[in-house]
C-alpha atoms as a PDB file:
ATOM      1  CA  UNK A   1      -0.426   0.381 -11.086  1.00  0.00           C
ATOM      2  CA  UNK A   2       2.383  -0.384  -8.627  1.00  0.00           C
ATOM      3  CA  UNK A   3       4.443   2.319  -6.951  1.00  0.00           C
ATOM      4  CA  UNK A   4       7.556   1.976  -9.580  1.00  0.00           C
ATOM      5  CA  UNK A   5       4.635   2.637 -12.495  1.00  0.00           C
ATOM      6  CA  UNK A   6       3.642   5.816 -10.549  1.00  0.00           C
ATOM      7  CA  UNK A   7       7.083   7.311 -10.016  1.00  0.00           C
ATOM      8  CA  UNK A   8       8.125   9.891 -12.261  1.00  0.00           C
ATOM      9  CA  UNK A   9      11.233  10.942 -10.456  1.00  0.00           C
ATOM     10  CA  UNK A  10      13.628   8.099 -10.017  1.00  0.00           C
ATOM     11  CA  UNK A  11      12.349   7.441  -6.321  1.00  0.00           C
ATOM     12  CA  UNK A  12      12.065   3.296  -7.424  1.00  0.00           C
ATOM     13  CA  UNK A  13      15.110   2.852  -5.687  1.00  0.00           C
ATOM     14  CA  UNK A  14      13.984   3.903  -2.287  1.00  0.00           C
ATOM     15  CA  UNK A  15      10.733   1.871  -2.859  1.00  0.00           C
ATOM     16  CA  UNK A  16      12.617  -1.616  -3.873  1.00  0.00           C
ATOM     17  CA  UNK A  17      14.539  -0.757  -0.409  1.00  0.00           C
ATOM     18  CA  UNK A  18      11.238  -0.428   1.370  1.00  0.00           C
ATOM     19  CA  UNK A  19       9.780  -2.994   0.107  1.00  0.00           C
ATOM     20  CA  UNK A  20      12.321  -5.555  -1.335  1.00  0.00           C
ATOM     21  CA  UNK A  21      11.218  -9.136  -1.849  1.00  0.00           C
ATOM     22  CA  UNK A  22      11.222 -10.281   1.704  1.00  0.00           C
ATOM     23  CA  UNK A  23      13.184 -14.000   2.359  1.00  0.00           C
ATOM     24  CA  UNK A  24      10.559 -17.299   1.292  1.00  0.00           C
ATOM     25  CA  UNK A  25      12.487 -19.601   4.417  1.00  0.00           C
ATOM     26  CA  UNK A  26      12.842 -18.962   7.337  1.00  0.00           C
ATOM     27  CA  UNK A  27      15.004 -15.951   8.335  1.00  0.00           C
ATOM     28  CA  UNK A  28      19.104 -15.872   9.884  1.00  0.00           C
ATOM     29  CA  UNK A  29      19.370 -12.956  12.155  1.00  0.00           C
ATOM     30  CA  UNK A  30      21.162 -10.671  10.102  1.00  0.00           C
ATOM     31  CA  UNK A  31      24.411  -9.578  11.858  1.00  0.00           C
ATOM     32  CA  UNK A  32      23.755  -5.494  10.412  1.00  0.00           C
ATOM     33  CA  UNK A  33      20.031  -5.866  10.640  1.00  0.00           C
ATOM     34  CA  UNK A  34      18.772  -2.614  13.145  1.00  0.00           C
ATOM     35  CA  UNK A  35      15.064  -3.502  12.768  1.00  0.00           C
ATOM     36  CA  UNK A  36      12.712  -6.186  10.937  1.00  0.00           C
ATOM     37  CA  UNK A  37      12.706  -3.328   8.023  1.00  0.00           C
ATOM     38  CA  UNK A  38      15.917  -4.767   7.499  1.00  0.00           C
ATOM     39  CA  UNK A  39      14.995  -8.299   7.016  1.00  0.00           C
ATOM     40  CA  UNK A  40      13.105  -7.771   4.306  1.00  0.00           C
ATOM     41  CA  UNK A  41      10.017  -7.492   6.599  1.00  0.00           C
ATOM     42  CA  UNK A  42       6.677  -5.389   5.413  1.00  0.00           C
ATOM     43  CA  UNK A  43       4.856  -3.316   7.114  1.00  0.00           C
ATOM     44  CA  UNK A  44       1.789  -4.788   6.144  1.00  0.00           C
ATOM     45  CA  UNK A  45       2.937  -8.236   7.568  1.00  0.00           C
ATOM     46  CA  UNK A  46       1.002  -8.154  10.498  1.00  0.00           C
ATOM     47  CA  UNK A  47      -2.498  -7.362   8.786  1.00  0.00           C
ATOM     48  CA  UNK A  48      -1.878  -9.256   5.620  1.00  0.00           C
ATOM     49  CA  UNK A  49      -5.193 -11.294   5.710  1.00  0.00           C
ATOM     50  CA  UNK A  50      -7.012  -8.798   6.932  1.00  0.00           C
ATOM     51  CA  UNK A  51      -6.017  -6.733   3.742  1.00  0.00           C
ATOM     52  CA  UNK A  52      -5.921  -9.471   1.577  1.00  0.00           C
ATOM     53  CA  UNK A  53     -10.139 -10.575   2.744  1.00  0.00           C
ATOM     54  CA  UNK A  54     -10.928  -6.466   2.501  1.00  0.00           C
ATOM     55  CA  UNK A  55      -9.685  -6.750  -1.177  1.00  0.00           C
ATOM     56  CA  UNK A  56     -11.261  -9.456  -2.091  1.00  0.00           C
ATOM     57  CA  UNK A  57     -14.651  -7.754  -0.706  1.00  0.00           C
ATOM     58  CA  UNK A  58     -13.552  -4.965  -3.105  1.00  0.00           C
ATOM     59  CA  UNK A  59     -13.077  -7.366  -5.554  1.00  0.00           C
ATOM     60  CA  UNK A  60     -16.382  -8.505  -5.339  1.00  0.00           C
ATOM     61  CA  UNK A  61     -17.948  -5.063  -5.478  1.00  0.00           C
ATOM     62  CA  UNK A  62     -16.251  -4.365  -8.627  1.00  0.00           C
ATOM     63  CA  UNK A  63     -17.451  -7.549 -10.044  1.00  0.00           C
ATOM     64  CA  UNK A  64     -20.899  -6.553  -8.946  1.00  0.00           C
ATOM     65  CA  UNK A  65     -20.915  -3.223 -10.479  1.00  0.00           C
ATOM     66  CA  UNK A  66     -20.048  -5.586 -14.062  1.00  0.00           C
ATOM     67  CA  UNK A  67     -23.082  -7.597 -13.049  1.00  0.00           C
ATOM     68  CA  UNK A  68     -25.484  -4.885 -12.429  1.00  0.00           C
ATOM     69  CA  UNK A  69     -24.372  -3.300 -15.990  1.00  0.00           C
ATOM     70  CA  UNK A  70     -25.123  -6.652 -17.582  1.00  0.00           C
ATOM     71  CA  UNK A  71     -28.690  -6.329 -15.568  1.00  0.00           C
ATOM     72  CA  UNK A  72     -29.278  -3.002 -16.465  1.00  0.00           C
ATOM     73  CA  UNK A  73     -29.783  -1.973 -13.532  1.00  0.00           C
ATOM     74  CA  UNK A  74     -30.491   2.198 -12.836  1.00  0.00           C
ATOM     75  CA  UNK A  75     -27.602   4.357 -13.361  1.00  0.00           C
ATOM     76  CA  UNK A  76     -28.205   6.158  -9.692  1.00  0.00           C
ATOM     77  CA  UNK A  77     -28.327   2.321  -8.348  1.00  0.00           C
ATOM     78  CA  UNK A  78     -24.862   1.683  -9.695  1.00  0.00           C
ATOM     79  CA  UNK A  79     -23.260   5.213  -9.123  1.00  0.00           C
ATOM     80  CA  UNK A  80     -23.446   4.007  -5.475  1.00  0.00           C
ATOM     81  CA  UNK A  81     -21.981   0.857  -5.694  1.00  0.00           C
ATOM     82  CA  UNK A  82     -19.236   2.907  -7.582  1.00  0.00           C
ATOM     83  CA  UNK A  83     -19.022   5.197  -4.628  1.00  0.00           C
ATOM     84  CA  UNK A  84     -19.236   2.765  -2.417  1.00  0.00           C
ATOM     85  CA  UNK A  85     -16.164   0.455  -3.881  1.00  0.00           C
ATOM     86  CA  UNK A  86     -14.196   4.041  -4.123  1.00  0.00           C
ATOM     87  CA  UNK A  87     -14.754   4.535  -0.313  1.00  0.00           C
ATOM     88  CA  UNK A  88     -13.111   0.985   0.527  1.00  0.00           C
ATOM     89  CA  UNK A  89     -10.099   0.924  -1.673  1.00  0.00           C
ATOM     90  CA  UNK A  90     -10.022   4.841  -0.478  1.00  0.00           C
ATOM     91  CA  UNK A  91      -9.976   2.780   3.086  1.00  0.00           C
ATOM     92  CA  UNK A  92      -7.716   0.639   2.186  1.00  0.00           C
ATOM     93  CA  UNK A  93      -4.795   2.941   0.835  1.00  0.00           C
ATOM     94  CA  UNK A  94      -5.249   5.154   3.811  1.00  0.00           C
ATOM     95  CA  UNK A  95      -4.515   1.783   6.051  1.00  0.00           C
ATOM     96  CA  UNK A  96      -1.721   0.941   4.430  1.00  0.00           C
ATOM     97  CA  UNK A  97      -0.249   4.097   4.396  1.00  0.00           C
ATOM     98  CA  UNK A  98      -0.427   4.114   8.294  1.00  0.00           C
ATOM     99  CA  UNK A  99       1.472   0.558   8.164  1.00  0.00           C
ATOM    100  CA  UNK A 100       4.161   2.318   6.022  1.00  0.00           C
ATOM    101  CA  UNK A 101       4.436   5.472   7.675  1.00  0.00           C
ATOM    102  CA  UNK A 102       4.385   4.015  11.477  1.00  0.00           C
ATOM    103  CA  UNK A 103       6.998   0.557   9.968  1.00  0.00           C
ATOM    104  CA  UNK A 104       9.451   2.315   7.290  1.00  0.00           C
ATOM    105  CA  UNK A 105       9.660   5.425   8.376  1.00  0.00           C
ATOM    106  CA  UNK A 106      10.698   4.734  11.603  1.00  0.00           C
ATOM    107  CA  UNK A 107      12.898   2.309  10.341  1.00  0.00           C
ATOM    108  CA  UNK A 108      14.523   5.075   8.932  1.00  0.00           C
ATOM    109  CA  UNK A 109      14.416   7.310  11.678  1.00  0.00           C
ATOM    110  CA  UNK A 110      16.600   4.858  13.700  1.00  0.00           C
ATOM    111  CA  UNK A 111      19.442   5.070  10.508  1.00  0.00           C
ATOM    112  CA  UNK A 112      19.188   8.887  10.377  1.00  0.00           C
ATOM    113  CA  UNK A 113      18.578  11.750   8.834  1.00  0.00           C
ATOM    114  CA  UNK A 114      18.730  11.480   5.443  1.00  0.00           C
ATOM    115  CA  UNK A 115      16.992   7.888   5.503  1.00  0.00           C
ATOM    116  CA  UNK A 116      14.372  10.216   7.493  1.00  0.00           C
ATOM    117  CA  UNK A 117      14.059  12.962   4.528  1.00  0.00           C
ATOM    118  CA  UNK A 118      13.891  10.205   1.530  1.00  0.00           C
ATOM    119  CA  UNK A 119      10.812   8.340   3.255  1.00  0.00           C
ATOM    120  CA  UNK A 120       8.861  11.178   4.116  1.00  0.00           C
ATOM    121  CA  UNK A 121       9.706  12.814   0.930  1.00  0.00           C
ATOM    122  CA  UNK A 122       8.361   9.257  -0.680  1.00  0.00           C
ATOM    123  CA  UNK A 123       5.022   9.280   1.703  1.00  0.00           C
ATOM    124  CA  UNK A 124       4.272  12.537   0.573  1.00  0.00           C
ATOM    125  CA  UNK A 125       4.004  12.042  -3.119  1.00  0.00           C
ATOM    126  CA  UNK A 126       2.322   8.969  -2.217  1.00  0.00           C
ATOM    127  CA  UNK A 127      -0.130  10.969  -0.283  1.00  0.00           C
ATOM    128  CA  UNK A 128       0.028  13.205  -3.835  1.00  0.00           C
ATOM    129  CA  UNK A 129      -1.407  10.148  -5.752  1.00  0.00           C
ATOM    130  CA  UNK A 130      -3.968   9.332  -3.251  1.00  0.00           C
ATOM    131  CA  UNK A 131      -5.355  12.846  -3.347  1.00  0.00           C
ATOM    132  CA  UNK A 132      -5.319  13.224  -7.052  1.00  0.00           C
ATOM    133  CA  UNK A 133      -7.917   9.903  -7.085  1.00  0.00           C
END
């Protein structure tokens, strides 16, 4: 499910902001870009490969858990491996939140106010979603 799936309230617009497709080449300073927010610039950018090798390790747990139901394996055996993929994607969404909280939120706290209110007002119902998981 991506974050447009999830909303409910017509927030999509502030998450295509945050998260626009960023450029392919390479970047022209922007004459009215503040911050690298404004380029088009994640805040995952930095740890991209880290995130992208701790999915795949999620990935592979989730495969296992397939596998050890094709083994039959014991139901306590694979509850664990169930808790234990929850844990890292768990892990995971707490990480990125950081990234997002500490990259486009203060991006918006350098345009103001209201940019302020509409990003924390977006974190928190994505803190909502985690908690309801």
């Amino acid at each position: 499910m991506t974050t447009t799936d999830a909303d409910t309230d017509g927030s999509t617009a502030a998450a295509a902001a945050c998260h626009a497709e960023g450029p392919k080449t390479a970047v022209r300073p922007d004459p009215d870009a503040v911050t690298d927010h404004d380029l088009g610039i994640h805040g995952y950018a930095k740890q991209k490969d880290a995130h992208l090798k701790r999915l795949r390790r999620i990935e592979g747990q989730i495969r296992g858990l397939q596998r050890m139901l094709e083994e039959d394996v014991y139901c306590i055996d694979i509850l664990t491996q169930v808790s234990a993929s929850t844990k890292g994607l768990q892990s995971f969404g707490l990480q990125l939140l950081e990234e997002h909280l500490r990259h486009c939120v203060a991006d918006a706290a350098v345009k103001g106010p209201e940019a302020i209110d509409e990003k924390v007002k977006e974190a928190t119902k994505a803190i909502e979603r985690m908690l309801r998981t």
